[in-house]
N, C-alpha and C. Protein backbone atom coordinates (compact mmCIF):
# COMPACT_ATOMS: atom_id res chain seq x y z
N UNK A 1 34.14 84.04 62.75
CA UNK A 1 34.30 85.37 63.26
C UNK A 1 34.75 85.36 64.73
N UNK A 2 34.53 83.99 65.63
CA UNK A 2 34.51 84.09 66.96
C UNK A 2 35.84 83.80 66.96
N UNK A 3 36.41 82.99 66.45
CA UNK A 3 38.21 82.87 66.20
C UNK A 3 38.97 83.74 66.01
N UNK A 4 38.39 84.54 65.41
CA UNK A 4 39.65 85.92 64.64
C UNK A 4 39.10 86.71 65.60
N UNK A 5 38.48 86.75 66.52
CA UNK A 5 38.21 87.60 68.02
C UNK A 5 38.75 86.97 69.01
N UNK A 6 38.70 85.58 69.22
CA UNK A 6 39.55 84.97 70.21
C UNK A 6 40.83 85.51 69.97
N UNK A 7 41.66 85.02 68.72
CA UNK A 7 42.98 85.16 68.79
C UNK A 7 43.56 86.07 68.83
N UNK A 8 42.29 87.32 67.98
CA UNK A 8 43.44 88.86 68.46
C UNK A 8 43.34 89.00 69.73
N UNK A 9 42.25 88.59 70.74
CA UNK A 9 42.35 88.96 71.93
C UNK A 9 43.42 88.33 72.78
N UNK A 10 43.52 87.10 72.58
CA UNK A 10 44.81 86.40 72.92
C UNK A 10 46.27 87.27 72.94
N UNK A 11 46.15 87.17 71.34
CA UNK A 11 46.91 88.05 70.96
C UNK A 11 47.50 89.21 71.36
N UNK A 12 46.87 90.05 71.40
CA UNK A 12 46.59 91.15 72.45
C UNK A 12 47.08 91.38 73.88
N UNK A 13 46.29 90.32 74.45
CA UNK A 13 46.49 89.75 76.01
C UNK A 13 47.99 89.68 76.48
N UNK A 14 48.60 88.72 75.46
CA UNK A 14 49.87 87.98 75.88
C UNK A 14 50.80 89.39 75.17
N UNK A 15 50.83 90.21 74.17
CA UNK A 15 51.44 91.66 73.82
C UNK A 15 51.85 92.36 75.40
N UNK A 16 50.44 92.91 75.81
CA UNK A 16 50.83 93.60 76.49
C UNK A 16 51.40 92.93 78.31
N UNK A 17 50.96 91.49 78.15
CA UNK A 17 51.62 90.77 78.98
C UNK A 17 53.07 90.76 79.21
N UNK A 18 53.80 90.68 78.11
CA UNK A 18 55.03 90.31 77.63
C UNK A 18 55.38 92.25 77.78
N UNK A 19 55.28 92.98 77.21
CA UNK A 19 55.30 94.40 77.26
C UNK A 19 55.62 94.49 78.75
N UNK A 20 54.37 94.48 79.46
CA UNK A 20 54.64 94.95 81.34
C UNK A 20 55.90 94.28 81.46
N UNK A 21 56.34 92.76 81.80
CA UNK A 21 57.04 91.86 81.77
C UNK A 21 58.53 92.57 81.54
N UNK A 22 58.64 92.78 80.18
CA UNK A 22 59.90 93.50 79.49
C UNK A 22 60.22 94.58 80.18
N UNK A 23 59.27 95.61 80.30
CA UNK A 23 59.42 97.19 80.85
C UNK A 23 59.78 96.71 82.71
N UNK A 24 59.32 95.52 82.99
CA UNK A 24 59.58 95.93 84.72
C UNK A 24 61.05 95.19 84.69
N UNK A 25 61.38 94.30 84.12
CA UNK A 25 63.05 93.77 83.75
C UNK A 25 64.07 94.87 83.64
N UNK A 26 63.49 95.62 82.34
CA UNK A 26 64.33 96.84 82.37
C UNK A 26 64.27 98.23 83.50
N UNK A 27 63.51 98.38 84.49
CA UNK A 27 63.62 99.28 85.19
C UNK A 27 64.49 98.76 86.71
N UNK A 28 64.59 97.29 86.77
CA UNK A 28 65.24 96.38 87.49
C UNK A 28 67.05 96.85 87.16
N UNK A 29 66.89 96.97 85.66
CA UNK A 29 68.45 97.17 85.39
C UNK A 29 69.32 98.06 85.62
N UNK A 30 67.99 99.59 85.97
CA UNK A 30 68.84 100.57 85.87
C UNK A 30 70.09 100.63 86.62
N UNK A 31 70.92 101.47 86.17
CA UNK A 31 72.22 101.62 87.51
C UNK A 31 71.40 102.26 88.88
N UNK A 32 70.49 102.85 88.99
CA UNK A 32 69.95 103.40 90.46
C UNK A 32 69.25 102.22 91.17
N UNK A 33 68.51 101.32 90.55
CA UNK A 33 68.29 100.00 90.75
C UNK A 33 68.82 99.37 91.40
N UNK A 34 69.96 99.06 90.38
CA UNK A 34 71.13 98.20 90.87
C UNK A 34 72.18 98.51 91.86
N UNK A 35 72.00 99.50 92.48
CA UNK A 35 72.98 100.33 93.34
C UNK A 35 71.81 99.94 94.62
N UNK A 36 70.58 100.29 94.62
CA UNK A 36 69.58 99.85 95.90
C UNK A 36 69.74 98.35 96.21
N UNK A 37 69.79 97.79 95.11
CA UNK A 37 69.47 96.12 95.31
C UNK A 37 71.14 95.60 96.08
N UNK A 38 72.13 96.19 95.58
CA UNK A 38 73.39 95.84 96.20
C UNK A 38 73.23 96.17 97.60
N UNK A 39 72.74 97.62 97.83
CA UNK A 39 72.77 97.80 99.18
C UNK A 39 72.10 97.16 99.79
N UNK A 40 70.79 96.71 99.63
CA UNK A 40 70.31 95.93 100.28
C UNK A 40 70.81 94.91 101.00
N UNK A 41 71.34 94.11 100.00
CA UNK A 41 71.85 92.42 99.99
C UNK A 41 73.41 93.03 100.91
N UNK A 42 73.67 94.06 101.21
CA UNK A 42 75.49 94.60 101.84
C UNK A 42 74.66 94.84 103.32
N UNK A 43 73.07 95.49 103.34
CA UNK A 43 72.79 95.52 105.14
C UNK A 43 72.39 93.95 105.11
N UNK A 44 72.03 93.19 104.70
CA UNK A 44 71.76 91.81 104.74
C UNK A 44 72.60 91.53 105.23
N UNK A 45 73.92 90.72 104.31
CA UNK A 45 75.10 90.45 105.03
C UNK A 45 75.71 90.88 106.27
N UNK A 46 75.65 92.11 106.42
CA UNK A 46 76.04 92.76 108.01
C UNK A 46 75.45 92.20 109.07
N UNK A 47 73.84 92.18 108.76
CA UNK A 47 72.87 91.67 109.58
C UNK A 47 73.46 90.23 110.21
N UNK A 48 73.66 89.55 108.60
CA UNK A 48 73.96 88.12 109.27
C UNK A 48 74.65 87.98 109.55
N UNK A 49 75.95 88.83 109.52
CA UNK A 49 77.40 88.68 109.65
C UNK A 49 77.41 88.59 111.45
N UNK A 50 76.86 90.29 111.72
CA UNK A 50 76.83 90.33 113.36
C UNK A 50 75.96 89.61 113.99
N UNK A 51 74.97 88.64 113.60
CA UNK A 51 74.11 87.54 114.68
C UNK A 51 75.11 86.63 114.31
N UNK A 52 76.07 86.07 113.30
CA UNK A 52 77.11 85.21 113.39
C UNK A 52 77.72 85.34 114.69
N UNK A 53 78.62 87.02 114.26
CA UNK A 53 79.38 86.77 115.54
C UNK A 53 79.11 87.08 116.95
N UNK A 54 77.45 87.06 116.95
CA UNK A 54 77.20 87.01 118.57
C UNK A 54 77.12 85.62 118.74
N UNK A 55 76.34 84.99 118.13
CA UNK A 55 76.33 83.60 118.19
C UNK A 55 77.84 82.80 118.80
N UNK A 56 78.61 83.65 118.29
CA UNK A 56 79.87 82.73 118.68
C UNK A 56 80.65 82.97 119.60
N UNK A 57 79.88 84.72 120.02
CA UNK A 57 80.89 84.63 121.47
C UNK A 57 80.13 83.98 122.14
N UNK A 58 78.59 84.09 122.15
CA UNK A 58 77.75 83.66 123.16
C UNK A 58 78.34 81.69 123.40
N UNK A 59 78.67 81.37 122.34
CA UNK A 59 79.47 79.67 122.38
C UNK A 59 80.09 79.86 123.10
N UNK A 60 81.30 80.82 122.76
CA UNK A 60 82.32 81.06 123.66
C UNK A 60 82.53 81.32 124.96
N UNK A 61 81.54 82.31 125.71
CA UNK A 61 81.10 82.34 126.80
C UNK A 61 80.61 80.93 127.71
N UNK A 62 79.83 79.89 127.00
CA UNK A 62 79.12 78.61 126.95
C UNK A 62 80.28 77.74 127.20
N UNK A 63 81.16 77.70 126.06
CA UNK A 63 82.26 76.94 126.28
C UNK A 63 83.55 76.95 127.13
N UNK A 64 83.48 78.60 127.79
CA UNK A 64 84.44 78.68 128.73
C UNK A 64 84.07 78.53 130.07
N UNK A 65 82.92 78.58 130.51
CA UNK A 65 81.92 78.20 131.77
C UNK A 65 82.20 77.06 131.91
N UNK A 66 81.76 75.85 130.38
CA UNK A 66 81.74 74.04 130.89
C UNK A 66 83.43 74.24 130.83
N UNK A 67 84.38 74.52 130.30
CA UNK A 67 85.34 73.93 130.58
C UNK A 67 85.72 74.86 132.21
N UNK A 68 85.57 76.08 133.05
CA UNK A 68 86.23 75.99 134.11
C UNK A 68 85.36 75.31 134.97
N UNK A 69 83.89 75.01 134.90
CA UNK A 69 83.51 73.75 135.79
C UNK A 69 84.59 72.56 135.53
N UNK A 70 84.74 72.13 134.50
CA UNK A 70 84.90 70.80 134.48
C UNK A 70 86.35 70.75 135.13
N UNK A 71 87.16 72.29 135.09
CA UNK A 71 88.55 71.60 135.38
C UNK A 71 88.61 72.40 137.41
N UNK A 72 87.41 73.14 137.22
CA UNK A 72 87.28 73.14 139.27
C UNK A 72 87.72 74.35 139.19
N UNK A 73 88.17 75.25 137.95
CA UNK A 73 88.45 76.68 138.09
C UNK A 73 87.12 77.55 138.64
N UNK A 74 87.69 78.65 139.58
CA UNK A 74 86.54 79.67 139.62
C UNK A 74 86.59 80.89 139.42
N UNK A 75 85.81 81.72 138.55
CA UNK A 75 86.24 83.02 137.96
C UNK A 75 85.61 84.05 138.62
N UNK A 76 86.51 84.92 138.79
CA UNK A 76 85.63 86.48 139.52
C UNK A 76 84.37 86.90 138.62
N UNK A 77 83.57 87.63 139.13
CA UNK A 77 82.31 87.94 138.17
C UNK A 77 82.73 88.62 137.02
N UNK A 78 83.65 90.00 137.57
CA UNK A 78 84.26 90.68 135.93
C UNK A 78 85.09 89.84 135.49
N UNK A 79 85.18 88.35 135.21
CA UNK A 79 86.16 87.87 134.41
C UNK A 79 87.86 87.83 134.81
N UNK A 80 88.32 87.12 134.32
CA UNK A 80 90.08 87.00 134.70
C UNK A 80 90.25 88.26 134.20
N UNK A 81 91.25 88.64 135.07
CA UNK A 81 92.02 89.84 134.47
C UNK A 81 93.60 90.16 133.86
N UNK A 82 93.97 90.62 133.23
CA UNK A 82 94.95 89.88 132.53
C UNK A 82 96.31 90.84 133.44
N UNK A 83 97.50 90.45 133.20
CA UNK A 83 98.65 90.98 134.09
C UNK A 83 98.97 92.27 133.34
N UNK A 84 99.63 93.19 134.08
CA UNK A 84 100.22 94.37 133.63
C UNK A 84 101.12 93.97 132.70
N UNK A 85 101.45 95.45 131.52
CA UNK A 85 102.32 95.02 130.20
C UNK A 85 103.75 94.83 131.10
N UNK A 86 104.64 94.13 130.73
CA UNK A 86 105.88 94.59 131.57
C UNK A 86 106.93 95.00 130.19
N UNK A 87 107.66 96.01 130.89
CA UNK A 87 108.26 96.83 129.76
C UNK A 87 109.88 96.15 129.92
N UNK A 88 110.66 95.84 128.76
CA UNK A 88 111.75 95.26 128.86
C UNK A 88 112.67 96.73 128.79
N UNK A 89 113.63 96.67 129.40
CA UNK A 89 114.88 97.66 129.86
C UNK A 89 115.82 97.60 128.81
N UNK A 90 116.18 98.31 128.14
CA UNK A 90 117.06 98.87 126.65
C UNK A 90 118.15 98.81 126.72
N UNK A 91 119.09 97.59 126.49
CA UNK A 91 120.63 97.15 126.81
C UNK A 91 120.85 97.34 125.35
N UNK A 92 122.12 98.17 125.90
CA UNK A 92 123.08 98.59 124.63
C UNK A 92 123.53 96.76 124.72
N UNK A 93 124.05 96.68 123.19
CA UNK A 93 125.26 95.39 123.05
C UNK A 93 126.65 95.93 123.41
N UNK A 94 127.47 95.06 124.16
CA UNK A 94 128.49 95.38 124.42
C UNK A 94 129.56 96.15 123.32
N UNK A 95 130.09 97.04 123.78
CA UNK A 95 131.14 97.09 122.34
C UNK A 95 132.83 96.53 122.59
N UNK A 96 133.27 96.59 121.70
CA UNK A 96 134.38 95.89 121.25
C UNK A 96 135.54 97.14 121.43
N UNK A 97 136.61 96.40 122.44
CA UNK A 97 137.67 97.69 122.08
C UNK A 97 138.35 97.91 121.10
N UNK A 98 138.81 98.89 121.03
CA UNK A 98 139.15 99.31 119.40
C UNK A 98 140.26 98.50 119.27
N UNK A 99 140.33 97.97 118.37
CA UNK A 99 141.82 97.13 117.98
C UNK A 99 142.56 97.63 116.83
N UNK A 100 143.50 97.68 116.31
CA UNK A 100 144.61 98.72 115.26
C UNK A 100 144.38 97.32 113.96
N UNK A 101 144.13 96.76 114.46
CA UNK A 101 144.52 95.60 113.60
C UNK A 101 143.16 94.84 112.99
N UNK A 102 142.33 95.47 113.94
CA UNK A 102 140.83 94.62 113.54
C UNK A 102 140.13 95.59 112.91
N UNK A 103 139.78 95.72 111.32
CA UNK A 103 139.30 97.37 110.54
C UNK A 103 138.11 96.81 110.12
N UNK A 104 137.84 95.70 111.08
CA UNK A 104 136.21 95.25 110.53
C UNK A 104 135.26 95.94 111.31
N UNK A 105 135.53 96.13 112.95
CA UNK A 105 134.92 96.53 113.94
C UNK A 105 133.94 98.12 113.02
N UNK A 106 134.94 99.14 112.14
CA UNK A 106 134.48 100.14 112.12
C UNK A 106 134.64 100.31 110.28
N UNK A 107 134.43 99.14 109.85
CA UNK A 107 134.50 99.46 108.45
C UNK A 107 133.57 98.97 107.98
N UNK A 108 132.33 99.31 106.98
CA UNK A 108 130.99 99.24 106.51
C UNK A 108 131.21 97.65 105.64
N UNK A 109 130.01 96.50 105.67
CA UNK A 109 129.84 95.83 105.10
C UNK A 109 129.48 95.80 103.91
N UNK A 110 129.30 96.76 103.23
CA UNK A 110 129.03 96.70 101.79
C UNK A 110 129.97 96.01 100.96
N UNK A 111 129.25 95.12 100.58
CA UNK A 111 130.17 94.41 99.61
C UNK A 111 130.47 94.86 98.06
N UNK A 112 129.38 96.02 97.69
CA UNK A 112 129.60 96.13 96.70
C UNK A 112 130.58 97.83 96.67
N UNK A 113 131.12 97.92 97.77
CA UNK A 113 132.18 98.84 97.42
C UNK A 113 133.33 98.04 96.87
N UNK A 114 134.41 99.44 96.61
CA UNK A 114 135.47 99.09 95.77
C UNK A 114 136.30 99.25 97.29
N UNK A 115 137.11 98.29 97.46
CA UNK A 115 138.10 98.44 98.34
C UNK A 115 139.60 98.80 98.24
């Protein structure tokens, strides 16, 4: 009698074990679920993304210090400053005087006209 009470209880036990188990899998699946859990893991990535790239200016900063010690450069406190844009001046191409004889000067390259 103590067996066929053990095992339904077992029995039993591991049912509604397996039951919770199943039901919290499937509430994991829902699409509202699965839309939180993405976002999550998308501010994650950001997170690590931007201590990446502080990390690397802060190198950068690191690495541009040892190299102007090493080469005897010295930098103003706000940093080098870079030169004004310089704007290039808009030259026509020369033109060609008209020649009677030269009908290339003013006649279209299309090759696939009919001439």
């Amino acid at each position: 009698m103590f067996r066929r009470t053990f095992w339904f209880t077992a029995g039993a036990a591991a049912g509604v074990w397996a039951t919770t188990k199943v039901n919290r899998k499937l509430r994991q699946l829902t699409p509202e679920s699965l839309a939180a859990q993405a976002a999550n893991k998308a501010i994650d990535a950001g997170h690590k993304l931007k201590d990446f790239a502080l990390d690397v200016r802060a190198g950068m900063v690191q690495r541009e210090t040892e190299l102007g010690e090493a080469l005897g450069l010295e930098t103003p406190p706000g940093g080098p400053e870079l030169p004004a844009q310089r704007r290039l001046a808009a030259v026509e191409p020369p033109r060609r005087p008209f020649d009677q004889h030269d009908k290339r000067s003013y006649t279209s390259h299309n090759r696939n006209e009919d001439h």
